[in-house]
Protein backbone atom coordinates (compact mmCIF):
# COMPACT_ATOMS: atom_id res chain seq x y z
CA UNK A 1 -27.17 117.50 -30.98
CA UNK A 2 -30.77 116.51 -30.89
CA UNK A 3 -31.85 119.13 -33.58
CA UNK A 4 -29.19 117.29 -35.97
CA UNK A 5 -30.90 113.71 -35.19
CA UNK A 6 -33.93 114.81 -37.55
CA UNK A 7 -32.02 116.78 -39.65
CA UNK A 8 -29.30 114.18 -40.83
CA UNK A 9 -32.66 111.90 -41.30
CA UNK A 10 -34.72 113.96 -42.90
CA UNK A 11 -32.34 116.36 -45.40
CA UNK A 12 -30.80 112.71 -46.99
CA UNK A 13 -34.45 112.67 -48.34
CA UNK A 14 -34.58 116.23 -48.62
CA UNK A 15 -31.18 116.50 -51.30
CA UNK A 16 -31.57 113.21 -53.09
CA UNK A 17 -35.13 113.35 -54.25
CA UNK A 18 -35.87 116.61 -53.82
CA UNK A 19 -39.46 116.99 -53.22
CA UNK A 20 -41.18 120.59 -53.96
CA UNK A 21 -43.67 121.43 -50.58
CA UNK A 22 -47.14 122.25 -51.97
CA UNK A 23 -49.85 123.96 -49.81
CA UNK A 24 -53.33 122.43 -50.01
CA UNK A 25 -55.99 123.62 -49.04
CA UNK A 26 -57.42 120.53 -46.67
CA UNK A 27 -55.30 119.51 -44.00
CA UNK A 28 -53.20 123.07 -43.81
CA UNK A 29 -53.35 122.14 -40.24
CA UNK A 30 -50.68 119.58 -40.26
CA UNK A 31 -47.02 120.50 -40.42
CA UNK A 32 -44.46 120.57 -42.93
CA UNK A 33 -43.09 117.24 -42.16
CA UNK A 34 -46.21 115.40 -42.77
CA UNK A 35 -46.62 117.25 -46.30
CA UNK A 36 -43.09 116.24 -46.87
CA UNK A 37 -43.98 112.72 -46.76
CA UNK A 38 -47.38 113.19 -48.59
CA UNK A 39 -45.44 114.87 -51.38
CA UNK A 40 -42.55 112.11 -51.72
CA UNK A 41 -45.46 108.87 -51.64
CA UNK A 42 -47.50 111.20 -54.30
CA UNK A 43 -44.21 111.72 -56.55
CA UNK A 44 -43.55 108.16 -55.91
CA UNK A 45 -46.71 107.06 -57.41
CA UNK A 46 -47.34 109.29 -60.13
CA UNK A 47 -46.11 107.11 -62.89
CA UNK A 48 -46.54 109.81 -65.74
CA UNK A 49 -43.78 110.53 -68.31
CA UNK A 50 -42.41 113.89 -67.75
CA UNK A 51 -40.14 116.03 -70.51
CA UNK A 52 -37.16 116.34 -68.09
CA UNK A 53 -37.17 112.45 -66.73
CA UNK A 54 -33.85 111.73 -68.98
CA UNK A 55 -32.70 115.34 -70.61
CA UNK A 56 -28.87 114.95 -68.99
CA UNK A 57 -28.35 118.64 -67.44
CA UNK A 58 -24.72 118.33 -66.56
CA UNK A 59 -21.94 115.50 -67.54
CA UNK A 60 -18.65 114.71 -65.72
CA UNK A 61 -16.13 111.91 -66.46
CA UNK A 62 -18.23 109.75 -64.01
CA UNK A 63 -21.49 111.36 -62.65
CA UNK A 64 -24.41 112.79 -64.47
CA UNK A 65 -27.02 115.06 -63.60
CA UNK A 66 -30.75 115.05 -65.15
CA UNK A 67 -33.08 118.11 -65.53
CA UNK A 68 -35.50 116.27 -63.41
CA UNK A 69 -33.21 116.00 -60.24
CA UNK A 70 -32.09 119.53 -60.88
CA UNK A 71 -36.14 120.56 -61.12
CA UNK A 72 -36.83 118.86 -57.97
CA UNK A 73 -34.23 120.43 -56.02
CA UNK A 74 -34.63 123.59 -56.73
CA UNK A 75 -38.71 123.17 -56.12
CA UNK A 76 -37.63 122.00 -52.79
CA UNK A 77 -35.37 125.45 -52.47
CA UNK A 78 -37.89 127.48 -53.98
CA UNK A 79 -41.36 125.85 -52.09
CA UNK A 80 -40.05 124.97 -48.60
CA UNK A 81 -36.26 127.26 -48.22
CA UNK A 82 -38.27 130.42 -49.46
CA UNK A 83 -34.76 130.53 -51.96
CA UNK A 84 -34.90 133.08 -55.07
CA UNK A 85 -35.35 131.14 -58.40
CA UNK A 86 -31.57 132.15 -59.42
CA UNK A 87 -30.18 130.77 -56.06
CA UNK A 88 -32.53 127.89 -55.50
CA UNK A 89 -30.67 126.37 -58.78
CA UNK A 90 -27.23 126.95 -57.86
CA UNK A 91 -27.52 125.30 -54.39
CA UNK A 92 -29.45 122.59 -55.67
CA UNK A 93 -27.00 122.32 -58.47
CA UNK A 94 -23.79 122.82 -55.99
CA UNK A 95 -26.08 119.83 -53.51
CA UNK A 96 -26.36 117.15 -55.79
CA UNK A 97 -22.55 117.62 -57.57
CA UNK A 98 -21.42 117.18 -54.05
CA UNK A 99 -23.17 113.97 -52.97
CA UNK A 100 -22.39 112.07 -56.69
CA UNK A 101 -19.06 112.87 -56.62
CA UNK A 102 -18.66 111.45 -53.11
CA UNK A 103 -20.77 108.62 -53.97
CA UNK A 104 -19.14 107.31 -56.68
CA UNK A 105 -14.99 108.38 -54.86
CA UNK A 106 -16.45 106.24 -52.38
CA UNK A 107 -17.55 103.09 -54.36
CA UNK A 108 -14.27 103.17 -56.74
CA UNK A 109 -12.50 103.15 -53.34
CA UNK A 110 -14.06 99.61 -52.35
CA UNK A 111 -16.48 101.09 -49.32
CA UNK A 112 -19.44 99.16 -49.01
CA UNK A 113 -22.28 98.88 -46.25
CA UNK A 114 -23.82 95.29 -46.02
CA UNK A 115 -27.39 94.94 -45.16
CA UNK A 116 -26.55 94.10 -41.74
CA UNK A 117 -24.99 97.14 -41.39
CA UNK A 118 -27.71 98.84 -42.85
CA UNK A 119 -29.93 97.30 -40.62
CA UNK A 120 -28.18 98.78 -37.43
CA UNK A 121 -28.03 102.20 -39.14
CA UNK A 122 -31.70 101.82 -39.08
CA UNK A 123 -32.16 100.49 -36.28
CA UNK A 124 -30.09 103.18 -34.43
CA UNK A 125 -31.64 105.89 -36.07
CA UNK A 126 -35.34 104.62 -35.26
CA UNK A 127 -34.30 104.61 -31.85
CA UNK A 128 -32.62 108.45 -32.06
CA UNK A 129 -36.13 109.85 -33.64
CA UNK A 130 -38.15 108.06 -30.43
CA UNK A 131 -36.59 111.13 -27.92
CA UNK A 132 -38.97 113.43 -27.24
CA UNK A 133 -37.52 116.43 -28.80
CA UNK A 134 -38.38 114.92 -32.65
CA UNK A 135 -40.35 112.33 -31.86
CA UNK A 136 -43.75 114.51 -32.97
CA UNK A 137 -41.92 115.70 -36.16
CA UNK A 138 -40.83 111.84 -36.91
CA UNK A 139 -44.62 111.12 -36.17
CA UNK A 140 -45.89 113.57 -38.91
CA UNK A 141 -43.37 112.44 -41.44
CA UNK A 142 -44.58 108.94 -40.82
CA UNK A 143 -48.18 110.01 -41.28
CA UNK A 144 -47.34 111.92 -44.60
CA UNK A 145 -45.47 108.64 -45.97
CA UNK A 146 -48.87 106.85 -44.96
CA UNK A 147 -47.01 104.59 -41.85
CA UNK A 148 -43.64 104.32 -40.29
CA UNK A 149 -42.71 101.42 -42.52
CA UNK A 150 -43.27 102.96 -45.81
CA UNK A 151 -41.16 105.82 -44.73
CA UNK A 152 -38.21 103.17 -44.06
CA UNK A 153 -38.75 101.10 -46.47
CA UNK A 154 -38.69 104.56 -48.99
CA UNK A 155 -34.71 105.58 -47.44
CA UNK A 156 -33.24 102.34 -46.84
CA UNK A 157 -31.13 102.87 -49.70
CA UNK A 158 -30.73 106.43 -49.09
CA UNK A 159 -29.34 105.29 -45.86
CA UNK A 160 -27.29 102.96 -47.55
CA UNK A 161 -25.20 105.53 -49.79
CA UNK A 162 -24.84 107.81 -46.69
CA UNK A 163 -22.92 105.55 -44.52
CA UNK A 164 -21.13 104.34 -47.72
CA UNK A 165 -20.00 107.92 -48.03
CA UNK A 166 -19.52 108.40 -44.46
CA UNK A 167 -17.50 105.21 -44.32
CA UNK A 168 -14.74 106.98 -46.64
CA UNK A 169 -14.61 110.23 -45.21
CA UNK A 170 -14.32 109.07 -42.15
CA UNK A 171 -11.10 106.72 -43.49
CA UNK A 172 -9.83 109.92 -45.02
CA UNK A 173 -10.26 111.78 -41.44
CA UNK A 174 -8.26 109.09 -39.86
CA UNK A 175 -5.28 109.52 -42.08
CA UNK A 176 -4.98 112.72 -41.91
CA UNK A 177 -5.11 112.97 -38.06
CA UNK A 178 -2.21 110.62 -38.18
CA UNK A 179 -0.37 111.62 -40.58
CA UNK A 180 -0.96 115.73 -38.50
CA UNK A 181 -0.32 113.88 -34.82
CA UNK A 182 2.14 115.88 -33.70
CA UNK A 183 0.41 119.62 -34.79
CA UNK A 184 -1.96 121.15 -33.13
CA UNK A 185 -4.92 120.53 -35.60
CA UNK A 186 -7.96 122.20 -33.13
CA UNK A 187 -7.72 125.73 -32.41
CA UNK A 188 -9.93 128.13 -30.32
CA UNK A 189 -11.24 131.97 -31.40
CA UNK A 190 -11.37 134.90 -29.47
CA UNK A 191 -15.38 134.47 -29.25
CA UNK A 192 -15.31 130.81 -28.43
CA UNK A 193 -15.54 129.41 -31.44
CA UNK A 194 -13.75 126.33 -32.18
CA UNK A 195 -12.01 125.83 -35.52
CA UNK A 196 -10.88 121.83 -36.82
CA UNK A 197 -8.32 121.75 -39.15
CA UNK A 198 -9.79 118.58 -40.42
CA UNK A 199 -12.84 120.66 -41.77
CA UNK A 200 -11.11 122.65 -43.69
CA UNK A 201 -8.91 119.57 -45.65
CA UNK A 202 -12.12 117.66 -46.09
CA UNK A 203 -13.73 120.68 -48.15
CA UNK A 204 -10.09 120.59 -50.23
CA UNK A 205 -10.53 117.00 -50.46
CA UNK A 206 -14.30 117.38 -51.92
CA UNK A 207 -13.63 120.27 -54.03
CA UNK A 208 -10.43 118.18 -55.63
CA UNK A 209 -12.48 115.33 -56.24
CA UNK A 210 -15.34 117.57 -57.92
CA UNK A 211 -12.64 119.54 -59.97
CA UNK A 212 -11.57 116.12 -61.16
CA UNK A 213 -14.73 114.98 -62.55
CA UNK A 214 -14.48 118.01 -65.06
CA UNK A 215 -17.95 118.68 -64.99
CA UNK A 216 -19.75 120.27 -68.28
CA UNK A 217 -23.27 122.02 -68.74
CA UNK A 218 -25.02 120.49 -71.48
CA UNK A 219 -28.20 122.22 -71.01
CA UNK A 220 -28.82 125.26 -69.04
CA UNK A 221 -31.71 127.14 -69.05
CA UNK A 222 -32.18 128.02 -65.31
C-alpha cells in the first residue's frame, strides 16, 4: 500500500507529460526521481518550437493525440522502462488513448472537482509522501523540480483530471455493485489470489468507451 502512495503520485506525471530520463554526467549520484523532476522543469522551460508540437498523430470523434505526446512517452518507455523502440510506442500509445478517453467520458458526464476539493487531494497526498517509506524519494523529486512548491504547483491540474476521472469510475463501480448485490462478485484462486468481478467490467467499460471514439492513425511512422 505504501509503494502505491508514490506511484499513483508520481506515474500521473509520468503518463501525461511524459518526460524522457537523460543521464548526465554531473550529479549521476542522485537518483532517478530527482532527474525526473530536473527533466520536467527543463522541458518546461525550453520554449523552442519543435516539428512534432502540433502534427495530430491519431484522431477520434472527441480526443486527439499529437506526435509530441506520443514522442515523449515513448522516451519515457525507452530512457527510464528500458522498453524496445517497437513496444515503448504501443504502450505509450495504448497509455495516453486510455486516460483521454476517460477524461473527456468523465467531463461529458458532468464530474467535476472544485478547487477545494483539489486542495484536500493535495493536501492528503502531501501528507501520504511525509511516511518514511517515500519520504526520501518525494525529497529528490522535490529537489529535481527545484522545491516542493514548484513540484505542486507543476501537478495541480494533473491532480485535478485524476480525481475527475476517479470521481466517475468510482460512480460506475457503485452501480454496478448494486445493480450485482445479490451475486457473489469476489472470488478466491487456488493460490490465494483474489479475483473482483468489478475489475474485469471496468476494463469492458474502458475498452467500450475507447471503441466508441473510433480512433484513426493519421500519421504513423513509429
Amino acid at each position: 500500500m505504501k509503494k502505491k502512495i508514490i506511484v499513483s503520485v508520481l506515474c500521473l506525471a509520468l503518463l501525461i507529460f511524459s518526460i524522457s530520463i537523460y543521464a548526465e554526467a554531473e550529479g549521476d549520484n542522485k537518483g532517478p526521481n530527482f532527474w525526473l523532476g530536473r527533466t520536467i522543469i527543463s522541458q518546461l522551460n525550453n520554449k523552442s518550437s519543435r516539428s512534432d508540437e502540433n502534427i495530430i498523430y491519431a484522431k477520434g470523434k472527441d480526443i486527439e493525440i499529437t506526435e509530441k505526446e506520443l514522442n515523449n512517452h515513448a522516451a519515457r518507455l525507452i530512457n527510464a522502462g528500458g522498453r524496445e523502440r517497437e513496444e515503448a510506442y504501443k504502450e505509450a500509445y495504448d497509455t495516453i488513448v486510455r486516460r483521454k478517453t476517460l477524461l473527456h467520458a468523465a467531463l461529458q458526464a458532468g464530474y467535476k472537482v472544485s478547487d477545494g476539493e483539489l486542495d484536500q487531494i493535495i493536501e492528503k497526498e502531501k501528507e501520504n509522501l511525509q511516511d518514511p517509506d517515500v519520504k526520501e524519494q518525494a525529497e529528490e523529486l522535490y529537489e529535481g523540480f527545484g522545491g516542493e512548491e514548484a513540484y505542486w504547483e507543476y501537478i495541480r491540474e494533473i491532480k485535478r483530471e485524476t480525481a475527475i476521472c476517479s470521481k466517475y469510475i468510482n460512480e460506475k463501480e457503485k452501480e454496478y455493485r448494486e445493480a450485482h448485490e445479490d451475486e457473489e462478485l469476489i472470488s478466491y484462486g487456488e493460490d490465494g489470489s483474489i479475483h473482483d468481478a468489478w475489475e474485469e467490467e471496468k476494463e469492458k467499460l474502458i475498452q467500450q468507451l475507447i471503441e466508441e471514439q473510433q480512433i484513426e492513425i493519421i500519421k504513423n511512422n513509429k
